[in-house]
N, C-alpha and C. Protein backbone atom coordinates (compact mmCIF):
# COMPACT_ATOMS: atom_id res chain seq x y z
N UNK A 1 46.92 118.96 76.76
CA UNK A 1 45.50 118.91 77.00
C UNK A 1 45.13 117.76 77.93
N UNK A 2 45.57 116.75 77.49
CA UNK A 2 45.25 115.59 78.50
C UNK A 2 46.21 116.00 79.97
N UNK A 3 46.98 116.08 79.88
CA UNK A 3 47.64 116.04 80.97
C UNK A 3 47.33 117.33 81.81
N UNK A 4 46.46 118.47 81.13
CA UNK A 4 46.08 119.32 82.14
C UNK A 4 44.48 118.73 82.86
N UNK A 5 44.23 117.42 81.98
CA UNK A 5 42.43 117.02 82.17
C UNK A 5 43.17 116.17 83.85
N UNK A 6 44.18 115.42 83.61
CA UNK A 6 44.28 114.68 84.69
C UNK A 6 45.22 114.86 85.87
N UNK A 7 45.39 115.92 85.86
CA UNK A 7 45.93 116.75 86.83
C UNK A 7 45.07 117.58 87.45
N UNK A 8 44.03 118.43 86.69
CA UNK A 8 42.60 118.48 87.47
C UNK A 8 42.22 117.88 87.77
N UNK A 9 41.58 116.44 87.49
CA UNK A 9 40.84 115.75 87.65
C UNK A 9 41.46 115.11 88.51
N UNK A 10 42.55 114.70 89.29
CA UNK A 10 43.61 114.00 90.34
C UNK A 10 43.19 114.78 91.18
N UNK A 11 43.58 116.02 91.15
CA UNK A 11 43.78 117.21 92.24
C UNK A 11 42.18 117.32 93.18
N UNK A 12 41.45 117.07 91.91
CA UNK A 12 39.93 117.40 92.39
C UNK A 12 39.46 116.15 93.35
N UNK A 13 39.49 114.79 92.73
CA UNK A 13 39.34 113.74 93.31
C UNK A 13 39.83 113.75 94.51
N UNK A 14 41.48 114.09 94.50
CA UNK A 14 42.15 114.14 95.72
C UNK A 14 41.10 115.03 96.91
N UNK A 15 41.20 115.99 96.63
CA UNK A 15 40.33 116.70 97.21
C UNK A 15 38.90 116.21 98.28
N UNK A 16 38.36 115.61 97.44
CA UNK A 16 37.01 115.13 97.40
C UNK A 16 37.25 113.95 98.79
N UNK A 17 38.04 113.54 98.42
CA UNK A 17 38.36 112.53 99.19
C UNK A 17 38.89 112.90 100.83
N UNK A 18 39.52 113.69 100.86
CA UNK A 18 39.79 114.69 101.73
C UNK A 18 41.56 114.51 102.32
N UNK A 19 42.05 114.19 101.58
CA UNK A 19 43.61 113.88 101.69
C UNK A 19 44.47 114.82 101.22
N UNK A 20 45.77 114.94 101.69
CA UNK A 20 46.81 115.48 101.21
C UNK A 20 47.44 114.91 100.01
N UNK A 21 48.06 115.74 99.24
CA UNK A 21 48.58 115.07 98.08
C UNK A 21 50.11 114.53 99.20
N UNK A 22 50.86 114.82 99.94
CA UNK A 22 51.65 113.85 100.60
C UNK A 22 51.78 112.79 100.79
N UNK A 23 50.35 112.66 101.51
CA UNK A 23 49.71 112.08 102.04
C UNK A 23 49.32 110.52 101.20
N UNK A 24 48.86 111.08 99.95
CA UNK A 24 48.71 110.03 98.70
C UNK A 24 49.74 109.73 98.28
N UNK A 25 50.79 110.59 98.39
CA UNK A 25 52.26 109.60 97.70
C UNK A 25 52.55 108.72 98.60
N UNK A 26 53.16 108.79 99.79
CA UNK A 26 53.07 108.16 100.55
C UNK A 26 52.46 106.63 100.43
N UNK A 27 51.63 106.81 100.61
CA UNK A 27 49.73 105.80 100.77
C UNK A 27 50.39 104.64 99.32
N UNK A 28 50.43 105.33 98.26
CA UNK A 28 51.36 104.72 97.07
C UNK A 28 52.88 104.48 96.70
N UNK A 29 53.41 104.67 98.01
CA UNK A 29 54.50 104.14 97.90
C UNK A 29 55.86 105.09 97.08
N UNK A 30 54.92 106.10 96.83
CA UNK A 30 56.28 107.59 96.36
C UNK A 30 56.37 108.09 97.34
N UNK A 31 57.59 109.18 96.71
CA UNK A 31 57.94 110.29 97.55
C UNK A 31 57.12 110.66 97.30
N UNK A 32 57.13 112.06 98.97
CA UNK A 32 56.71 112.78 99.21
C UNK A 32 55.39 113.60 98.44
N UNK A 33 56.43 113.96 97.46
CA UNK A 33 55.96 114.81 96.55
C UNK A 33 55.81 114.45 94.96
N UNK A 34 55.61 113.20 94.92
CA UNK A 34 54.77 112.39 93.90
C UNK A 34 53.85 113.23 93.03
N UNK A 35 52.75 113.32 93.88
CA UNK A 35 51.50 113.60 93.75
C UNK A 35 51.31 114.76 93.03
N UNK A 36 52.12 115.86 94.31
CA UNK A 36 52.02 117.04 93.90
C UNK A 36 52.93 117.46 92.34
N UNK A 37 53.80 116.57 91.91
CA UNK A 37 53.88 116.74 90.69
C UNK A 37 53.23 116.47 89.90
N UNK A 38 52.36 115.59 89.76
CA UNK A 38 51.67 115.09 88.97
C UNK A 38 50.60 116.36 88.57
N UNK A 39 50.11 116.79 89.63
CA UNK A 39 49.09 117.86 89.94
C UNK A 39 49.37 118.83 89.52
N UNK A 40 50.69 119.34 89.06
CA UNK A 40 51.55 120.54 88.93
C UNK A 40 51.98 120.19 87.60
N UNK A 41 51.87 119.20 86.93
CA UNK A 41 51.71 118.69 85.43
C UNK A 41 53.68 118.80 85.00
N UNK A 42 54.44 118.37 86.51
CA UNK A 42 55.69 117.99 86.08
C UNK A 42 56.19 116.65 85.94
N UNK A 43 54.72 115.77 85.99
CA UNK A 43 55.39 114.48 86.55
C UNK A 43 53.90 113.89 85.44
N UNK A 44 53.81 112.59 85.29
CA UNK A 44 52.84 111.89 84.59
C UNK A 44 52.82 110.05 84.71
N UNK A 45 51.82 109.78 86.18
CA UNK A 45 51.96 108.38 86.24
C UNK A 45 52.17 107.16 85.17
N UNK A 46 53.33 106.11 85.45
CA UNK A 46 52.91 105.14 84.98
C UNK A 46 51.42 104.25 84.69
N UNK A 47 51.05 103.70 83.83
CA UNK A 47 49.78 102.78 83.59
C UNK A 47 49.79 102.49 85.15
N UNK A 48 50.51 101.14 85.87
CA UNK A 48 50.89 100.90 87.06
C UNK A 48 50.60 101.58 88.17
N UNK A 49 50.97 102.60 88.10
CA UNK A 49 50.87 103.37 89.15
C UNK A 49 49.08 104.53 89.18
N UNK A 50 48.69 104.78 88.31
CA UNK A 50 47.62 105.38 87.39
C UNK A 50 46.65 104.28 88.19
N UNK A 51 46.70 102.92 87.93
CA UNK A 51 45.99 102.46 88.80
C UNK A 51 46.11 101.62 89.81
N UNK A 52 46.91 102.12 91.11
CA UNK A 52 47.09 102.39 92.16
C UNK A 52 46.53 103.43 92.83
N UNK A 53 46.25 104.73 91.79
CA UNK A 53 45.58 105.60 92.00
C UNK A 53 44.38 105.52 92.27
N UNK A 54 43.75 104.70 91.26
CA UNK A 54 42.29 104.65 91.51
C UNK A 54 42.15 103.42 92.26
N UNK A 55 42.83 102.55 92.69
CA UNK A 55 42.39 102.17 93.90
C UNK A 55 42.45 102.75 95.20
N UNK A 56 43.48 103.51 95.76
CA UNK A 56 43.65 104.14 97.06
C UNK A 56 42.33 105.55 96.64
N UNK A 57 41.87 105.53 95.35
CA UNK A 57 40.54 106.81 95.68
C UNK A 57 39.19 106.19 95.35
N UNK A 58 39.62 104.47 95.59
CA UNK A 58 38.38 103.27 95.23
C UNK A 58 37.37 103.93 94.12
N UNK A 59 37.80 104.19 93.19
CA UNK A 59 37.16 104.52 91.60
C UNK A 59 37.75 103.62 90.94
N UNK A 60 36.69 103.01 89.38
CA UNK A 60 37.47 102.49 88.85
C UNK A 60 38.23 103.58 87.42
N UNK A 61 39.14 102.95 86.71
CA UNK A 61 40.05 103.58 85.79
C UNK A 61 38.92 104.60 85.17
N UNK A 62 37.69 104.21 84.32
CA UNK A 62 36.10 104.22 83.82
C UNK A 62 35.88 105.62 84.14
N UNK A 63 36.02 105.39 85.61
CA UNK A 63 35.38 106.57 86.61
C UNK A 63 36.34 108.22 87.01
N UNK A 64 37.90 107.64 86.80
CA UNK A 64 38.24 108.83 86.77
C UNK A 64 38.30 109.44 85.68
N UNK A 65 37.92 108.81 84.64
CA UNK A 65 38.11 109.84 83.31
C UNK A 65 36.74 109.94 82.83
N UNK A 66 35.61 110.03 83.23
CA UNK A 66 33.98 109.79 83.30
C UNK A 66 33.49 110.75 83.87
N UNK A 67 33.70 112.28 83.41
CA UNK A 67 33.21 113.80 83.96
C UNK A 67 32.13 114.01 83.84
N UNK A 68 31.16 113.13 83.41
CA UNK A 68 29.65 113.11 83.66
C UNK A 68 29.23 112.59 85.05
N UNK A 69 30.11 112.45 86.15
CA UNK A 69 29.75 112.01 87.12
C UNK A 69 30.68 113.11 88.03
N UNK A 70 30.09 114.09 88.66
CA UNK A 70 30.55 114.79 89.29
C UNK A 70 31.80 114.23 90.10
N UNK A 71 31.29 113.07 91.11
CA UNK A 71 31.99 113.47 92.45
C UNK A 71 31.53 111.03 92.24
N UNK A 72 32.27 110.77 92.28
CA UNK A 72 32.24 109.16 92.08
C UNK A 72 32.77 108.59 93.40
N UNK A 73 33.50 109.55 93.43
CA UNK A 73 34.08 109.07 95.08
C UNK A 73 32.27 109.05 96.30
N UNK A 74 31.70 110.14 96.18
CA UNK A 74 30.95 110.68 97.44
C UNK A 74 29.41 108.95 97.05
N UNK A 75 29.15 109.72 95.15
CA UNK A 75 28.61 108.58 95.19
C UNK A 75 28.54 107.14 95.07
N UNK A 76 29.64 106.60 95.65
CA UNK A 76 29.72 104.79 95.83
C UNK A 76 29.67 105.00 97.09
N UNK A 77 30.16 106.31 97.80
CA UNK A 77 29.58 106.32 99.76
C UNK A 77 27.88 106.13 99.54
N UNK A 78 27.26 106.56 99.10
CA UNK A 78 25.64 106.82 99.16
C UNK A 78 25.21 105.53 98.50
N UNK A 79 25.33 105.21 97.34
CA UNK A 79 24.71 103.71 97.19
C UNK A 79 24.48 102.65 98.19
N UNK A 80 25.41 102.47 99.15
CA UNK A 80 24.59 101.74 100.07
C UNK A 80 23.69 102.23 100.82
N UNK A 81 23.94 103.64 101.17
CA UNK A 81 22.29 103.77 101.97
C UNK A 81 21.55 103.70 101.55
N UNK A 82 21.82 104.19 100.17
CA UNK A 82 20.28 104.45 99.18
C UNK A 82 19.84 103.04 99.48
N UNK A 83 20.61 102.00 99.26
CA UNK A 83 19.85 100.49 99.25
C UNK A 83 18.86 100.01 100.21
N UNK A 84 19.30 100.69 101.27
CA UNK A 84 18.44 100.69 102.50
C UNK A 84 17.24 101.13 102.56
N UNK A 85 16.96 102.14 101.55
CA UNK A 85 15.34 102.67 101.82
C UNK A 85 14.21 101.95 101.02
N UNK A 86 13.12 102.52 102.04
CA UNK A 86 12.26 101.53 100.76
C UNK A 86 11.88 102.37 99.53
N UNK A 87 11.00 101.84 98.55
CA UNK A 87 10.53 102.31 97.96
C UNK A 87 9.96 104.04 97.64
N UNK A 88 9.28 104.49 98.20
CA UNK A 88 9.04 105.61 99.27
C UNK A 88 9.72 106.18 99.44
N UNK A 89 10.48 106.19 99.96
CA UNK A 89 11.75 106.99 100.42
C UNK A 89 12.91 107.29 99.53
N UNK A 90 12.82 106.48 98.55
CA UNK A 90 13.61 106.20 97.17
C UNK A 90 12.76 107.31 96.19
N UNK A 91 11.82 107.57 96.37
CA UNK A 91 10.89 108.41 95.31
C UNK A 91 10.63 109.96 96.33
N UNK A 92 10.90 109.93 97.32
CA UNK A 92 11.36 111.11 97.81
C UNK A 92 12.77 111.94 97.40
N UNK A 93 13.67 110.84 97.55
CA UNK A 93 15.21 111.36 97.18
C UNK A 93 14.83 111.60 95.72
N UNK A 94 14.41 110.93 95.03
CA UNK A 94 14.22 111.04 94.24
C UNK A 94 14.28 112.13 93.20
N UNK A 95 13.26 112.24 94.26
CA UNK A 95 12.48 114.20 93.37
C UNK A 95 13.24 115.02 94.25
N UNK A 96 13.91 114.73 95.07
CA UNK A 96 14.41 115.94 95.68
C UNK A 96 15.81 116.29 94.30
N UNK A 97 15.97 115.05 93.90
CA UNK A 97 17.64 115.10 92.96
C UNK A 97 16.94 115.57 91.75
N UNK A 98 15.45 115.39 91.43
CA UNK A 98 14.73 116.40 90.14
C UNK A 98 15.01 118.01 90.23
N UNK A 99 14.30 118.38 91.56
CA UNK A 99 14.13 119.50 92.10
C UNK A 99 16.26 120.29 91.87
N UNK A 100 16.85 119.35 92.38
CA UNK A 100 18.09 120.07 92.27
C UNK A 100 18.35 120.11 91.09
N UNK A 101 18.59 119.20 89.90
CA UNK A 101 19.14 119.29 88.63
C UNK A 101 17.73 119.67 87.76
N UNK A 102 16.56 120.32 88.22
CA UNK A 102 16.09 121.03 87.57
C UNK A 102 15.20 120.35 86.26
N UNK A 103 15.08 118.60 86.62
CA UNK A 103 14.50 117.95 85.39
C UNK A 103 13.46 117.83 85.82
């Protein structure tokens, strides 16, 4: 059960991020095909390596196992713009994120 939660949840992140699972072994210092085991639920990171992970997908540990947050990667990109607007413009996005999730 767990190990099918974080093998989705790797695969998806990976995703999100827009990388190859190669690509991420690599980046962390495995073979090739690291990743894609992990993803394929033949392989299961060390603690160590687990977070290596969530640094090269800049989430913290919190955040990849925290499925109340869709997509953590996209939003720590948007927090800084958001910071940028004023007030106003903050209560526009606002309601536009009502209007989508329907509250």
């Amino acid at each position: 059960m767990y190990e099918d939660f974080f093998a989705e949840r790797l695969n998806y992140l990976r995703v999100q991020k827009k990388v190859s699972a190669r690509e991420m072994s690599l980046a962390l210092g495995q073979n090739e095909s690291y990743i894609n085991r992990i993803e394929n639920k033949h392989a299961f990171p060390s603690m160590q390596i687990f977070f290596y992970i969530c640094e090269y997908l800049n989430i913290t540990p919190y955040e990849f196992f925290d499925t109340t947050v869709y997509n953590p990667i996209k939003l720590k990109e948007l927090l800084p713009e958001l910071s940028k607007l004023s007030d106003s413009q903050l209560d526009v996005i606002a309601n536009l994120i009502k209007e989508f999730t329907h509250q």
